[in-house]
C-alpha atoms as a PDB file:
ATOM      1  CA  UNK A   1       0.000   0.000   0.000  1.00  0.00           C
ATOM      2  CA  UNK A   2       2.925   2.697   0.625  1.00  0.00           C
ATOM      3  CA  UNK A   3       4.591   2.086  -2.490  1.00  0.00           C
ATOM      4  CA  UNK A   4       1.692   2.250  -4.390  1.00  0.00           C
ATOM      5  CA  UNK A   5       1.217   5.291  -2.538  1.00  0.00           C
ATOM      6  CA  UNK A   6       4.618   6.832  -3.466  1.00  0.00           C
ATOM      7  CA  UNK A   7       3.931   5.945  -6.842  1.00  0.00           C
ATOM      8  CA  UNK A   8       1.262   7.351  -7.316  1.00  0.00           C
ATOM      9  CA  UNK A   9       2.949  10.928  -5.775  1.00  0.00           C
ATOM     10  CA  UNK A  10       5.707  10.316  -7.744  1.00  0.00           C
ATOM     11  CA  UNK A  11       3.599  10.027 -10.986  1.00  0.00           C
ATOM     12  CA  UNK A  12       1.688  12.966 -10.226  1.00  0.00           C
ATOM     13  CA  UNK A  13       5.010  14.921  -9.619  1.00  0.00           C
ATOM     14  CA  UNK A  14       6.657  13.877 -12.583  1.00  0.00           C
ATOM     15  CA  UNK A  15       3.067  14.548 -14.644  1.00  0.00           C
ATOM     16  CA  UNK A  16       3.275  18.389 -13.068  1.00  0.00           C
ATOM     17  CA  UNK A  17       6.556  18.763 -14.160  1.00  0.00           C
ATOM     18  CA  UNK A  18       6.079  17.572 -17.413  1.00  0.00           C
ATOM     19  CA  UNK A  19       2.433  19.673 -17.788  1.00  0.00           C
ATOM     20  CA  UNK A  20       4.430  22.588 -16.548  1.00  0.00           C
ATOM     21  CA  UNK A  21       6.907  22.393 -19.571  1.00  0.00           C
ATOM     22  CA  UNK A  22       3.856  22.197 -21.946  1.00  0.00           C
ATOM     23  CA  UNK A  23       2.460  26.064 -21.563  1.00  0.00           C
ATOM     24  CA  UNK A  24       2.503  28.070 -24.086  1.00  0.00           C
ATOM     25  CA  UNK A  25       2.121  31.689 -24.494  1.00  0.00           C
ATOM     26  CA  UNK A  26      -0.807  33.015 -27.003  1.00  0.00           C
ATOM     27  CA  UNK A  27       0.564  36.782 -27.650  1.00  0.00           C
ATOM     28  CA  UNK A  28       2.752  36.122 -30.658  1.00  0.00           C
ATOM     29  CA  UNK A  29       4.831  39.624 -31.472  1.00  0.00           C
ATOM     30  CA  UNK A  30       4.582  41.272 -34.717  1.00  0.00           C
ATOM     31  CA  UNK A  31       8.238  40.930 -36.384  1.00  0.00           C
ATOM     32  CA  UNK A  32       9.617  43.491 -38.537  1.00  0.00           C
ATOM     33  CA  UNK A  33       7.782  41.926 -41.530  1.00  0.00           C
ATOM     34  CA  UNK A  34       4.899  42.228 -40.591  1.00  0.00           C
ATOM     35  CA  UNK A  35       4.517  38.173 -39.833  1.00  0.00           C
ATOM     36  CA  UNK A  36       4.134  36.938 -36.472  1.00  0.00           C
ATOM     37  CA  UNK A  37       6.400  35.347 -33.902  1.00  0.00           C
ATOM     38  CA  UNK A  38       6.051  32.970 -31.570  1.00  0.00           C
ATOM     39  CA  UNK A  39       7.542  31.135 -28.914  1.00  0.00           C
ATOM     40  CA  UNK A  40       7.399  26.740 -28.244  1.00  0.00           C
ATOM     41  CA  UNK A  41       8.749  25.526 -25.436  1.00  0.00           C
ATOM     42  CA  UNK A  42       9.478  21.953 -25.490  1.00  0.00           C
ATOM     43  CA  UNK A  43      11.356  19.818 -22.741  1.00  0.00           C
ATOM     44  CA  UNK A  44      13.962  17.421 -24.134  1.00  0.00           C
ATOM     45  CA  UNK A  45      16.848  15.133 -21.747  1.00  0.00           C
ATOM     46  CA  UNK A  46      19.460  16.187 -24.641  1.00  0.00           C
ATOM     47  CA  UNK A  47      21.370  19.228 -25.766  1.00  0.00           C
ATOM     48  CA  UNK A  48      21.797  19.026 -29.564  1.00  0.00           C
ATOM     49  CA  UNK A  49      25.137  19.988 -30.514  1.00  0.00           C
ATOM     50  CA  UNK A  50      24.072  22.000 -33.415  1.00  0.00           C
ATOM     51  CA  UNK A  51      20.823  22.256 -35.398  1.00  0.00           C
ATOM     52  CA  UNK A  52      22.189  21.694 -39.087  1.00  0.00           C
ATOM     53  CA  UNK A  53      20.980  18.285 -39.949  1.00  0.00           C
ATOM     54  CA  UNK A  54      24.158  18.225 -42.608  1.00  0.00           C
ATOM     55  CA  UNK A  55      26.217  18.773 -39.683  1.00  0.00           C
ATOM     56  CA  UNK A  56      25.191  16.166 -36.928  1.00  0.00           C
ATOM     57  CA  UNK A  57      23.919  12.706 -36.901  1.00  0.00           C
ATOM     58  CA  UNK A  58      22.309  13.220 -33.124  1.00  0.00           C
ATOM     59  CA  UNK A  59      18.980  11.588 -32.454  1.00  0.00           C
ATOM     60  CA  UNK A  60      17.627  15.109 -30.643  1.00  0.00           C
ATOM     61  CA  UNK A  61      18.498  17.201 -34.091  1.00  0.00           C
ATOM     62  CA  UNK A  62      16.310  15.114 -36.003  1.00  0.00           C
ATOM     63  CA  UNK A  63      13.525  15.254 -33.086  1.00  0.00           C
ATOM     64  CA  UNK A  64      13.892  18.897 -32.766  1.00  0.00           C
ATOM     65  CA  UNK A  65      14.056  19.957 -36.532  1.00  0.00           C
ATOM     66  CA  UNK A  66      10.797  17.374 -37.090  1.00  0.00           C
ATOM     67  CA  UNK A  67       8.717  20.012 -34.738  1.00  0.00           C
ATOM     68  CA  UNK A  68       9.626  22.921 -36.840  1.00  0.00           C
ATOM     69  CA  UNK A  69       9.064  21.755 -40.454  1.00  0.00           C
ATOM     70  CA  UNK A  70       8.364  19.490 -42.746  1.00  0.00           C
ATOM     71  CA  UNK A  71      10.192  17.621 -45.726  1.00  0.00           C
ATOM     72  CA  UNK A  72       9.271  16.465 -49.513  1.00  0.00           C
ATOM     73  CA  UNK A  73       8.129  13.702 -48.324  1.00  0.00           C
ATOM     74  CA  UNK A  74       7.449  11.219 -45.441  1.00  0.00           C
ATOM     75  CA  UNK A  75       7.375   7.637 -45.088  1.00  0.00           C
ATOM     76  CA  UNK A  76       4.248   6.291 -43.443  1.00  0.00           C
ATOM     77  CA  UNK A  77       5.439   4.619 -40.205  1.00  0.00           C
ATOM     78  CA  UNK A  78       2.583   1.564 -40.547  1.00  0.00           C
ATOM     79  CA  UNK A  79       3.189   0.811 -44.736  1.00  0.00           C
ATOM     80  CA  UNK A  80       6.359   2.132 -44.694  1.00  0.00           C
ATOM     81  CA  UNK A  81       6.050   3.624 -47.949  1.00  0.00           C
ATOM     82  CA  UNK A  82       6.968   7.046 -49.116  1.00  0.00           C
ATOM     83  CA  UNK A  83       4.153   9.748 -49.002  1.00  0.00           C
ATOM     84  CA  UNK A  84       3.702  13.139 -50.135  1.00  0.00           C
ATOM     85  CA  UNK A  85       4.352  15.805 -47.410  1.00  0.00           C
ATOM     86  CA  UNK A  86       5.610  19.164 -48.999  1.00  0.00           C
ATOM     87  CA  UNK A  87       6.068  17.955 -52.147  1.00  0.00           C
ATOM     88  CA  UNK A  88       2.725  17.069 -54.016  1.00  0.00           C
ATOM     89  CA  UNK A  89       4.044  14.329 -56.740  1.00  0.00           C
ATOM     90  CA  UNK A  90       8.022  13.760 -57.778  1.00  0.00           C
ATOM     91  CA  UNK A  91       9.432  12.239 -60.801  1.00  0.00           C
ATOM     92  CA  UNK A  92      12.878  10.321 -61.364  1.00  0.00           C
ATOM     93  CA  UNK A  93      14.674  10.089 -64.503  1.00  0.00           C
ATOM     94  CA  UNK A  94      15.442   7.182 -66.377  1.00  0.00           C
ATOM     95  CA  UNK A  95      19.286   6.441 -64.790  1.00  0.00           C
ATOM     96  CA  UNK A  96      17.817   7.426 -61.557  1.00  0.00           C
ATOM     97  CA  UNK A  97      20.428  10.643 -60.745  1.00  0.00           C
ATOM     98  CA  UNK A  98      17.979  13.391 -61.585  1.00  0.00           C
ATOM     99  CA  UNK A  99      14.419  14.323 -59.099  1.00  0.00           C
ATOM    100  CA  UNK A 100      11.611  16.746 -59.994  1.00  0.00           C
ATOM    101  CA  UNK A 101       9.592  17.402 -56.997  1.00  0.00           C
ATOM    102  CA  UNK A 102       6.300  19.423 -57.490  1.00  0.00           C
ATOM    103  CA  UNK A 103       4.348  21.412 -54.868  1.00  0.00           C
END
């Protein structure tokens, strides 16, 4: 019964801290522009090193960089095919060195 008990604080801790990490602020800034800014916050247990993709083969880079855009395409994680995402349709030449992509 106490452990469960300490679990169960320890879960809701952990939850708060977590939740806590989560809030966002709505009042995004005008930049010079004219577009809006705004702020995420995420929590992560890692420090990328840098955030050029070219530069780095850390896991967090990729998980960082896949919250702030998109790429030509995806691969769907349950047919593991390739899918549109940016990029509407693609074509690939004959001797396969040469990619059109369409938006």
């Amino acid at each position: 019964m106490r452990q469960r008990a300490i679990a169960l604080i320890g879960s809701l801790a952990l939850g708060s801290v977590v939740l806590a990490g989560c809030g966002a602020s709505n009042t995004a800034q005008p930049s010079s522009s004219g577009t809006s800014i705004s702020n995420i916050t995420i929590a992560e247990t890692d420090t990328p090193d840098t955030l050029d993709p070219q530069k780095t083969g850390a896991a967090i880079t990729s998980t960082i960089l896949s919250y702030v855009g998109n790429t030509l395409v995806t691969v769907n994680p349950w047919t593991h095919q390739v899918v549109p995402d940016l990029a509407t349709k693609w074509s690939v030449s004959p001797n396969n060195l040469v990619y059109t992509w369409e938006s």
